[in-house]
Protein backbone atom coordinates (compact mmCIF):
# COMPACT_ATOMS: atom_id res chain seq x y z
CA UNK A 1 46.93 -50.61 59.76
CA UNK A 2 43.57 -50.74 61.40
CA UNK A 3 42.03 -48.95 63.56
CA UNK A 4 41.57 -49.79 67.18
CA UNK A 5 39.64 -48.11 70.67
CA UNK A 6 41.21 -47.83 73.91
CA UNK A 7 40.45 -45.96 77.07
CA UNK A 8 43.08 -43.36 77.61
CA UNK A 9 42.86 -42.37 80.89
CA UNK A 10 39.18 -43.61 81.08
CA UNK A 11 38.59 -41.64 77.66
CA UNK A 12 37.73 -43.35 74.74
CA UNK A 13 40.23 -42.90 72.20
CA UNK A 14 41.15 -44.32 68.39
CA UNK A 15 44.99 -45.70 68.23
CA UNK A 16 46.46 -46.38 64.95
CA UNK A 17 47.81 -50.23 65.71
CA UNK A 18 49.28 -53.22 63.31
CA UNK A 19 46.55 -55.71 64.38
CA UNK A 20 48.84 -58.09 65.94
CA UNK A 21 47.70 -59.75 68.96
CA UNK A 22 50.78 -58.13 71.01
CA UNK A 23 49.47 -54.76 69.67
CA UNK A 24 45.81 -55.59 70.83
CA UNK A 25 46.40 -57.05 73.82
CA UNK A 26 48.51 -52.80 74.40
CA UNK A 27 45.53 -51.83 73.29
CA UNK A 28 43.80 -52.99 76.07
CA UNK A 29 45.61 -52.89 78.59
CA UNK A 30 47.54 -49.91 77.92
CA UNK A 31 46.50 -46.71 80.19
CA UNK A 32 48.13 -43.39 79.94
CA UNK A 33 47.09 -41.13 82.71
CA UNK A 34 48.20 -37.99 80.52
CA UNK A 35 45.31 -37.50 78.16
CA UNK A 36 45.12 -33.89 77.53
CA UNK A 37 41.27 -32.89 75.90
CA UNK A 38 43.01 -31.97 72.75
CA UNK A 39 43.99 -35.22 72.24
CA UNK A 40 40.97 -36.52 73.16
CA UNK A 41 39.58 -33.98 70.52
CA UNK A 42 41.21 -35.31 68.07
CA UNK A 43 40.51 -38.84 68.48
CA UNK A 44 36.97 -37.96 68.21
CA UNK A 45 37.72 -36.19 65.11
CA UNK A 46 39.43 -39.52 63.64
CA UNK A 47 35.94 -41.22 64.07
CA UNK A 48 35.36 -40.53 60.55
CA UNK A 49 34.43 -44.24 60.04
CA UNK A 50 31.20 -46.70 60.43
CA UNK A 51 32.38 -49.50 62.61
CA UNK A 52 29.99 -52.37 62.84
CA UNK A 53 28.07 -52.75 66.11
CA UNK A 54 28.35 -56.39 67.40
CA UNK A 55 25.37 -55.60 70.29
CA UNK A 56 23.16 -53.62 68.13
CA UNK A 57 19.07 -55.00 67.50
CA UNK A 58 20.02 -57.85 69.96
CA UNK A 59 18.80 -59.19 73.34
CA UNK A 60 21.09 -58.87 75.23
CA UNK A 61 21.67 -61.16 78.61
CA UNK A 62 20.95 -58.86 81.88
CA UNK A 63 24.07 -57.97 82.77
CA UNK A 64 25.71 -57.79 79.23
CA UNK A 65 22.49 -55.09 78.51
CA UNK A 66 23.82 -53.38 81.81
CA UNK A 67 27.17 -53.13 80.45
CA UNK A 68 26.73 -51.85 77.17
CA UNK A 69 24.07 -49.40 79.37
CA UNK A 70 27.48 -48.00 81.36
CA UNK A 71 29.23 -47.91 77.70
CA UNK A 72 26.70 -45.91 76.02
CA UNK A 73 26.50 -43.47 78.78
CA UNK A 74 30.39 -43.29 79.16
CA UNK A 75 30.41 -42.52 75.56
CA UNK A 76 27.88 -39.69 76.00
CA UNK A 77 30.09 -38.82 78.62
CA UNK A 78 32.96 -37.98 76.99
CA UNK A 79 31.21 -36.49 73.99
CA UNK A 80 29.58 -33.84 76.04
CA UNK A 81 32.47 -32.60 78.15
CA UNK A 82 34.54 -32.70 74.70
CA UNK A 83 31.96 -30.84 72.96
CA UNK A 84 29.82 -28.38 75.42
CA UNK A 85 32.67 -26.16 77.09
CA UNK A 86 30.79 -23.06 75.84
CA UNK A 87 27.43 -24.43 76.19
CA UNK A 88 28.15 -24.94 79.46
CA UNK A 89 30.37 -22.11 80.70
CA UNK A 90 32.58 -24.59 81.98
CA UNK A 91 35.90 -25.56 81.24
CA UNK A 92 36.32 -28.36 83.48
CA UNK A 93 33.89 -30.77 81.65
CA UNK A 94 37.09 -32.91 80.70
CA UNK A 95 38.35 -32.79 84.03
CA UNK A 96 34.99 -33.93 85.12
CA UNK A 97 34.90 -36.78 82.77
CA UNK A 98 38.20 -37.74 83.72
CA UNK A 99 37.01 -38.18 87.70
CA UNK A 100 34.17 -39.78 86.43
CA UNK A 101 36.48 -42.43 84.81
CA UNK A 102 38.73 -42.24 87.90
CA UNK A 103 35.82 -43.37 90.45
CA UNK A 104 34.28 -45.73 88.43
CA UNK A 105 37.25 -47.22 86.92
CA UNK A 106 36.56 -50.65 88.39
CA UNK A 107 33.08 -50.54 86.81
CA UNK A 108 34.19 -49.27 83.44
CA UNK A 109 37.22 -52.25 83.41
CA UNK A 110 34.37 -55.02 84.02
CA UNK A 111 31.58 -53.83 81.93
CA UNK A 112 34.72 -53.48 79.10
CA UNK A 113 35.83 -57.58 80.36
CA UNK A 114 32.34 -58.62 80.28
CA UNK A 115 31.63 -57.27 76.53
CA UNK A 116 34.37 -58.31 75.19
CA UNK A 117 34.01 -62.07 76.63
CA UNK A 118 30.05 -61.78 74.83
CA UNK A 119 31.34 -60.62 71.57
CA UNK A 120 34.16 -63.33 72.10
CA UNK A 121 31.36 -65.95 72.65
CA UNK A 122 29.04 -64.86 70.58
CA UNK A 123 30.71 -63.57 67.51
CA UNK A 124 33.05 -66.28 66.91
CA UNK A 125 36.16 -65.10 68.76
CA UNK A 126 38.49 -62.24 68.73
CA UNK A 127 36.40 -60.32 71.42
CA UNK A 128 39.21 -57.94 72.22
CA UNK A 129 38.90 -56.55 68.28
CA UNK A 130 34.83 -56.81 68.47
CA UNK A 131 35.08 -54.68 71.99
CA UNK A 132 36.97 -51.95 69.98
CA UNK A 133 34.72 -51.90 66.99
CA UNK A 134 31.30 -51.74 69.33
CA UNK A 135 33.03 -48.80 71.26
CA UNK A 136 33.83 -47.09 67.95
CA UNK A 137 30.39 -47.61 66.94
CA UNK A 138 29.06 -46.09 70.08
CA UNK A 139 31.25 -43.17 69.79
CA UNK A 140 30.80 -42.51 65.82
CA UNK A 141 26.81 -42.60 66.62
CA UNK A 142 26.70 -40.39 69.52
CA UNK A 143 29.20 -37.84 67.19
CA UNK A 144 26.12 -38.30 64.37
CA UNK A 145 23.50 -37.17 67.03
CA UNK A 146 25.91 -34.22 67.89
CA UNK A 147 25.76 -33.35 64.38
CA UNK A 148 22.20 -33.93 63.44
CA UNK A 149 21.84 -30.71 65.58
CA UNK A 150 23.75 -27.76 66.51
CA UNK A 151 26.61 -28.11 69.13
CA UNK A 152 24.28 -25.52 70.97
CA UNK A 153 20.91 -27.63 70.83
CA UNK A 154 22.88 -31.17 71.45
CA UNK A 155 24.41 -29.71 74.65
CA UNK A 156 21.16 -28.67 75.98
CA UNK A 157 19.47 -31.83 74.70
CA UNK A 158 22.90 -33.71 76.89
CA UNK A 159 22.40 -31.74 79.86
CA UNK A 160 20.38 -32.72 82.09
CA UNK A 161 21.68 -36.25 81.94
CA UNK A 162 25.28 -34.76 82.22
CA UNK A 163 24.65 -33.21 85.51
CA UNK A 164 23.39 -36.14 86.93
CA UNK A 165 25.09 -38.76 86.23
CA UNK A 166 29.31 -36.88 85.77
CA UNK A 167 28.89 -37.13 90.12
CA UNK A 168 27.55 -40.76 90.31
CA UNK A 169 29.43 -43.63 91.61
CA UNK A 170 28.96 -46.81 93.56
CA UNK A 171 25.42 -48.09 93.85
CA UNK A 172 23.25 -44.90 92.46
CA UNK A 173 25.43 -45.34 89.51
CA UNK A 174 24.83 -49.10 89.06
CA UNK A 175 20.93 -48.22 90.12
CA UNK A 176 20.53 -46.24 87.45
CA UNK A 177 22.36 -48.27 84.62
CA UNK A 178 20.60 -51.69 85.99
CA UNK A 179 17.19 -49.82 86.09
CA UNK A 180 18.08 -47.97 82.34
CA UNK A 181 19.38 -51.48 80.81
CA UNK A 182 15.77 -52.81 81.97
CA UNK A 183 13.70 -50.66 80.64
CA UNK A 184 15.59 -50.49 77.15
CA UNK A 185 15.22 -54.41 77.39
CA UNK A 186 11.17 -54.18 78.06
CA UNK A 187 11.34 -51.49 75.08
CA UNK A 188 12.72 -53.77 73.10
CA UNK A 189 10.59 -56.79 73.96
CA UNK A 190 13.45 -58.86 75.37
CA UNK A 191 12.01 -59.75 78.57
């Protein structure tokens, strides 16, 4: 048994899969509208593991840097309306997330296509199995920044960026992740 990510109604979310390629290609493209936020709760919780990174220290191409831009930022996403109810005073962070998801769902699927034909490229095949590992990674890092701090302080730290971007869709959306990807690609000295 290994263990494999998959957007649940545009929430990332661990599935306990015989890696077959019938069960990855379910994996994939799998979507059950009925994600409740306990269950995404709990697949959070199940991210008790270090996945390896497949984009992580690299130069990325331009548009594979945007995508993994629109991953990173889903990711923080979903951990912030999973984890900053209280914070907040609002118990519709989920259902938030989940609109978020809904709008941009076009977005989400291509960045998620165009990753997963890098890592396929790049990594010597199986991109479909590297795609789930990165996302795990992103999601088991952005639970370690949660608990470097309190829930408290990593809600406050998250909020700001929450409140902007939960709304954003279209072209402010890609805007922002094209002009984000850039500067983390000047910061890294890839251009």
């Amino acid at each position: 048994m290994a263990l494999t990510f998959r957007r649940l109604a545009g929430v990332a979310i661990i599935a306990i899969l015989p890696m077959t390629q019938a069960s990855a290609q379910e994996a994939t493209v799998g979507r059950d509208m009925g994600a409740t936020r306990e269950e995404a709760m709990e697949a959070l919780r199940q991210l008790n593991s270090q996945a390896r990174n497949p984009a992580a220290g690299e130069c990325l191409p331009r548009e594979e840097a945007n995508a993994d831009t629109l991953m990173k930022i889903h990711t923080e996403l979903m951990q912030a309306s999973l984890a900053c109810t209280q914070s907040y005073a609002d118990p519709t962070l989920y259902d938030q997330y989940q609109a978020f998801n809904a709008r941009n769902e076009e977005m989400l699927t291509d960045a998620e296509e165009r990753l997963t034909r890098y890592f396929n490229a790049t990594e010597g095949g199986n991109g479909p199995a590297l795609f789930d590992e990165y996302r795990t990674a992103l999601a088991n890092e952005e639970s370690q920044f949660l608990n470097r701090y309190s829930t408290e302080s990593y809600c406050r730290i998250r909020e700001s960026r929450f409140n902007s971007l939960i709304d954003a869709e279209g072209d402010p959306l890609e805007t922002y992740i094209t002009t984000s990807a850039g500067m983390q690609l000047a910061r890294d000295g890839c251009l």
